[in-house]
N, C-alpha and C. Protein backbone atom coordinates (compact mmCIF):
# COMPACT_ATOMS: atom_id res chain seq x y z
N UNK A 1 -4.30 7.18 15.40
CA UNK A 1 -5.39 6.24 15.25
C UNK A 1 -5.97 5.92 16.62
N UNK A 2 -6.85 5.42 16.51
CA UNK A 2 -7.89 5.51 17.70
C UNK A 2 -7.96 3.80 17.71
N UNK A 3 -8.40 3.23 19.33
CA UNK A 3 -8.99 1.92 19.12
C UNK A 3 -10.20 1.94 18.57
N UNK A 4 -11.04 2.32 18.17
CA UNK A 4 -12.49 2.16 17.36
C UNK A 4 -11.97 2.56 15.90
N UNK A 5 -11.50 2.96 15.53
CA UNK A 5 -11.11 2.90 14.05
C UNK A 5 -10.99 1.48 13.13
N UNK A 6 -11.99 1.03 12.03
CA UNK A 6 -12.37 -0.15 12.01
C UNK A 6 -11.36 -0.20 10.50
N UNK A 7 -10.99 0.97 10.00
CA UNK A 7 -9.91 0.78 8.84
C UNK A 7 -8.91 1.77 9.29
N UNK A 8 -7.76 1.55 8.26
CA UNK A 8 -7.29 2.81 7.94
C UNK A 8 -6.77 2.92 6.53
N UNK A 9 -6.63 4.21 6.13
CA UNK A 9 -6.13 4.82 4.79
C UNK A 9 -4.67 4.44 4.48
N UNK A 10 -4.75 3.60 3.53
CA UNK A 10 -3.51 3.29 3.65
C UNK A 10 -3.31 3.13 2.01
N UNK A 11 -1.79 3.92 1.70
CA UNK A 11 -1.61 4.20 -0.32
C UNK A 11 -0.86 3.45 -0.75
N UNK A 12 -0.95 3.08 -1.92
CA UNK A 12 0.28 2.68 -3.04
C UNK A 12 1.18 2.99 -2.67
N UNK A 13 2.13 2.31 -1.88
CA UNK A 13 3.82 3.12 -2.43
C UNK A 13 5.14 2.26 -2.51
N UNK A 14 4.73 1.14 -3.39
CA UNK A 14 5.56 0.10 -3.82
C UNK A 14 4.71 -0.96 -4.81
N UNK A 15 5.54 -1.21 -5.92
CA UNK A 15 4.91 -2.18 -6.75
C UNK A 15 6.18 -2.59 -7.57
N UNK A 16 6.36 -3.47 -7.64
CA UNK A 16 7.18 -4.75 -8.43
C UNK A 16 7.26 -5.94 -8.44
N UNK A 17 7.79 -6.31 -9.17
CA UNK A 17 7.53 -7.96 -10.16
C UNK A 17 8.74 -8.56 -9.85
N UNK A 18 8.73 -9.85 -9.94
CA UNK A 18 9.50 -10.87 -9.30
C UNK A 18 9.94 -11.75 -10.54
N UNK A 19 10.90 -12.30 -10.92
CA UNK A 19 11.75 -12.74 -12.39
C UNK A 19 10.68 -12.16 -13.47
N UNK A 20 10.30 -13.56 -14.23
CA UNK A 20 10.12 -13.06 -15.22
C UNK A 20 8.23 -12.35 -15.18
N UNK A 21 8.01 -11.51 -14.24
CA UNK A 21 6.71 -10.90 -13.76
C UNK A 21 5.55 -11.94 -13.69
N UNK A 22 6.05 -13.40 -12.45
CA UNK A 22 4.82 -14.31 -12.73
C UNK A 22 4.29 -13.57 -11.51
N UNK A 23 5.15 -12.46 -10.71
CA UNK A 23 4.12 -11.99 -9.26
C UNK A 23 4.66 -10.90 -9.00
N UNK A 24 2.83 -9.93 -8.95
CA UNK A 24 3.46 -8.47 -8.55
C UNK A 24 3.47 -7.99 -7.27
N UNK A 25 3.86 -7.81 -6.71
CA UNK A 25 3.76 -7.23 -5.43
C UNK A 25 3.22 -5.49 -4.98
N UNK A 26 2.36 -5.66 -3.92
CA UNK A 26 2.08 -4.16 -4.28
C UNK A 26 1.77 -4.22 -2.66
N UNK A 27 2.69 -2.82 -2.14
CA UNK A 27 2.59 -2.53 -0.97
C UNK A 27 2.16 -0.82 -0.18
N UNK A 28 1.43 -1.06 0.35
CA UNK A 28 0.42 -0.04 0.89
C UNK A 28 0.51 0.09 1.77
N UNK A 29 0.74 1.59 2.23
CA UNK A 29 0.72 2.29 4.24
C UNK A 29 0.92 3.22 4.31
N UNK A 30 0.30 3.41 5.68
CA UNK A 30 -0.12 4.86 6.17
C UNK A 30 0.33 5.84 5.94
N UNK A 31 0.41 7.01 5.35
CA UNK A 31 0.90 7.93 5.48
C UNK A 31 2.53 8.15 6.94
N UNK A 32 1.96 7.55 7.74
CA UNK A 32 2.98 7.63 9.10
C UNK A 32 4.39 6.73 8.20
N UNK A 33 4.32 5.64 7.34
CA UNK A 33 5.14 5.21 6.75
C UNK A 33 5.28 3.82 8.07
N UNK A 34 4.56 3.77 9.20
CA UNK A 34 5.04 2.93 10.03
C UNK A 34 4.81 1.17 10.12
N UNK A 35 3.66 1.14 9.34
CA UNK A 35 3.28 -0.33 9.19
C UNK A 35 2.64 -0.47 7.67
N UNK A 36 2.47 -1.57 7.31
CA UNK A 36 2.15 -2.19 5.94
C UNK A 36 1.91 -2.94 5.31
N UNK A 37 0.83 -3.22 4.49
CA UNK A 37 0.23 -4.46 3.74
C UNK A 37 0.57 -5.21 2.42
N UNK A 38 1.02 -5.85 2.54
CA UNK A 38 1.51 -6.46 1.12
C UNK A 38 0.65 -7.11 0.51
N UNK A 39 0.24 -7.21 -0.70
CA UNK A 39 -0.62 -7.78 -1.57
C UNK A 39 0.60 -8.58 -2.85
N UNK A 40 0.57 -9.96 -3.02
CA UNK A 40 0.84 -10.23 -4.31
C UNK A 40 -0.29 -10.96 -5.08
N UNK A 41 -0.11 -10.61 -6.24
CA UNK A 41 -0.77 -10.89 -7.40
C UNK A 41 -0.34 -11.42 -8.62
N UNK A 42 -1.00 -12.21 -9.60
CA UNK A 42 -0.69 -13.11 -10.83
C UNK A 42 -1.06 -11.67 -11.57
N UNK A 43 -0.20 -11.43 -12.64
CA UNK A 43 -0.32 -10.65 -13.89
C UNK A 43 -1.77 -10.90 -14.47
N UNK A 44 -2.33 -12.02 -14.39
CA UNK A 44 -3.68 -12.28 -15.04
C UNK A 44 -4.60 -11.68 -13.88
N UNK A 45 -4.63 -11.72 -12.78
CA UNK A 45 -5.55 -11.27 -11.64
C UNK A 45 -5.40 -9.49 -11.75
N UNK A 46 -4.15 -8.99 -11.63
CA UNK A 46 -3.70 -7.78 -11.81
C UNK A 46 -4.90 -7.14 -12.83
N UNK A 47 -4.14 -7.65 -14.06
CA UNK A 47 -5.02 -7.09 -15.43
C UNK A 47 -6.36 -7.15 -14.95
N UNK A 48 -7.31 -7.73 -14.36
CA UNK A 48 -8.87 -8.04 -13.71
C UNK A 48 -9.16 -6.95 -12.81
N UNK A 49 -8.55 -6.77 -11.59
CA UNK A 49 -8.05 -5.89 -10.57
C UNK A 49 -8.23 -4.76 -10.72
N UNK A 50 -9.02 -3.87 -10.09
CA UNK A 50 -8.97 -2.24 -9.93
C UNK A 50 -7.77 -1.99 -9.00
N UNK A 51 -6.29 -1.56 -9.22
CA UNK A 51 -5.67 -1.04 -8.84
C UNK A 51 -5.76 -0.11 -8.15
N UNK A 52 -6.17 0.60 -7.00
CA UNK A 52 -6.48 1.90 -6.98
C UNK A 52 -5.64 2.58 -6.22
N UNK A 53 -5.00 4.04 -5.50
CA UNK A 53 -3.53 5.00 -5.01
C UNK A 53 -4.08 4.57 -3.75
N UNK A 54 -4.96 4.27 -3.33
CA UNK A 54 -5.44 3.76 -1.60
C UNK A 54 -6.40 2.87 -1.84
N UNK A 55 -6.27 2.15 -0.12
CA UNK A 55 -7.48 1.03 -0.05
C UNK A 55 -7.75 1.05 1.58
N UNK A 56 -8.53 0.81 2.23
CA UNK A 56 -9.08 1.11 3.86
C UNK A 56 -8.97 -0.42 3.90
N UNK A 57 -7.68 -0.16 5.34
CA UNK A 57 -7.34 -2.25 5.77
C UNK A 57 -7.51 -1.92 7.14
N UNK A 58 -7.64 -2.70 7.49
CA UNK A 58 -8.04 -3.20 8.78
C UNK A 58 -7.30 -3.02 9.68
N UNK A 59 -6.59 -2.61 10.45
CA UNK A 59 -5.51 -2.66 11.64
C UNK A 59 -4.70 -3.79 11.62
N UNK A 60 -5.57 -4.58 12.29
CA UNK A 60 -5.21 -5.84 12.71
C UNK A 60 -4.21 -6.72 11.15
N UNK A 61 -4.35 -6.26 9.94
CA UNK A 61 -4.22 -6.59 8.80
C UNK A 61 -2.55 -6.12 8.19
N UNK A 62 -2.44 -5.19 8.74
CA UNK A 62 -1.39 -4.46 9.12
C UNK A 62 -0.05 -4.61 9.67
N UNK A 63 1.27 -4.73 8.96
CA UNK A 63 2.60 -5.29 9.40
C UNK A 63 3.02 -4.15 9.96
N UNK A 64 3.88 -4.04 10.96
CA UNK A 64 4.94 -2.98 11.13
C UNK A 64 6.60 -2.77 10.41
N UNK A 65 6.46 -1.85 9.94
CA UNK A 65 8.08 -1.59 9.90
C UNK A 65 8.69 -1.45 10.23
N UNK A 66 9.73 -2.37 10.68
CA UNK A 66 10.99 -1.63 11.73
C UNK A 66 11.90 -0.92 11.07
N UNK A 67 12.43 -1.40 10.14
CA UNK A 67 13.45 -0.41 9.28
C UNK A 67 12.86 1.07 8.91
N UNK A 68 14.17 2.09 9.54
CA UNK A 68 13.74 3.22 9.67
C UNK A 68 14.24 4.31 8.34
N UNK A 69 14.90 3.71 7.13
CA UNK A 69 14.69 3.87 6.27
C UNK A 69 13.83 3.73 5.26
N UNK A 70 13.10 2.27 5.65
CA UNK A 70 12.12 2.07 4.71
C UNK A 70 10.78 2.53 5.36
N UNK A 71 10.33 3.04 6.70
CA UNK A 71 9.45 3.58 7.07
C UNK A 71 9.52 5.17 6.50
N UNK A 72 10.58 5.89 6.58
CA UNK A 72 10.88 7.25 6.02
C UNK A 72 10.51 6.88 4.34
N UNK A 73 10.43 6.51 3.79
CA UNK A 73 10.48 6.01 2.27
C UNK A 73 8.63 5.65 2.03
N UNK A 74 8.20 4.90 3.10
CA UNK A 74 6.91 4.49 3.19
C UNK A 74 6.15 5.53 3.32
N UNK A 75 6.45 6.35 4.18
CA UNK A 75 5.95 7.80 4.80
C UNK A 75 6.40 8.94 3.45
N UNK A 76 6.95 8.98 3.07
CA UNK A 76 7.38 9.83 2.13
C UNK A 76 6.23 9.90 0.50
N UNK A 77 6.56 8.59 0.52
CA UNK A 77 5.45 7.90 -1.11
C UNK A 77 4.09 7.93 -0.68
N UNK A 78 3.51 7.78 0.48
CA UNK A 78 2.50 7.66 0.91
C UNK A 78 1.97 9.25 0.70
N UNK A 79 2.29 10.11 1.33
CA UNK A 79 2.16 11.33 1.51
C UNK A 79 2.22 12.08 -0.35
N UNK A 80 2.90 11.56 -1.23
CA UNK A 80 2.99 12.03 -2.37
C UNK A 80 1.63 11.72 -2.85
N UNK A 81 1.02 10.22 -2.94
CA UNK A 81 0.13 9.86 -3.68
C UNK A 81 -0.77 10.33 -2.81
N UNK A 82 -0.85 11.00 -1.79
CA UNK A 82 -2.17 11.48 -1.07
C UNK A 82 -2.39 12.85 -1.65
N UNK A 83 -1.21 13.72 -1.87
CA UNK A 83 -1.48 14.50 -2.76
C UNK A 83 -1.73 14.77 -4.08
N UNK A 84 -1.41 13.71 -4.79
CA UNK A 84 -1.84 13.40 -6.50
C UNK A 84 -2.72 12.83 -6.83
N UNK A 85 -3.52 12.01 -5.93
CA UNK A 85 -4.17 11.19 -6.40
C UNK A 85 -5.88 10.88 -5.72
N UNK A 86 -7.07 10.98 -5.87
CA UNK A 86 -7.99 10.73 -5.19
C UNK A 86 -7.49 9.17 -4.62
N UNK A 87 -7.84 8.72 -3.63
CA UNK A 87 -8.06 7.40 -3.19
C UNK A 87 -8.47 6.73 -4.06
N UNK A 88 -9.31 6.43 -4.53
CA UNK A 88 -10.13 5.66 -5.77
C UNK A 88 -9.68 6.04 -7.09
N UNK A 89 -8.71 6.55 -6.91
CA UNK A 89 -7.95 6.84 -8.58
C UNK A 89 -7.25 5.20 -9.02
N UNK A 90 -7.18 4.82 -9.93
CA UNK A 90 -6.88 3.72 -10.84
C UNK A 90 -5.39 4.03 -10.94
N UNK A 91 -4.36 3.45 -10.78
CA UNK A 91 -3.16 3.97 -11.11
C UNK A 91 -2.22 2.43 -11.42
């Protein structure tokens, strides 16, 4: 990534629900698997929601991962749905 890069591509590659599914969580990053955005959501907002296998975030928007299992795991899922899926696919 470059400093002028005003997003980046960053995929689906985590989603789950918390007791009885009052919040979903859905987490997205780079292909590199190295940093990542968490989104939670109400089941009612969800259902509203275009889900889509990618979304373009901001840098600055962006957590890092230190755990180097869950970056290998991030990097791994990321790279799957880049191959299955257009960006703007609904999933």
């Amino acid at each position: 990534m470059t400093d002028d890069e005003e997003t980046v591509q960053c995929w689906l590659v985590e989603r789950s629900s918390f007791g009885d599914e009052r919040m979903v969580t859905l987490i997205y990053a780079p292909p590199e698997g190295d940093r990542h955005l968490t989104k939670q959501l109400s089941p009612n907002l969800l259902r509203r929601k275009r889900i889509t296998a990618a979304t373009d975030v901001e840098p600055e928007r962006l957590e890092p991962v230190n755990d180097e299992e869950t970056r290998e795991r991030y990097a791994t899922e990321a790279q799957r749905m880049a191959e299955r899926h257009d960006p703007d696919a609904e999933v």
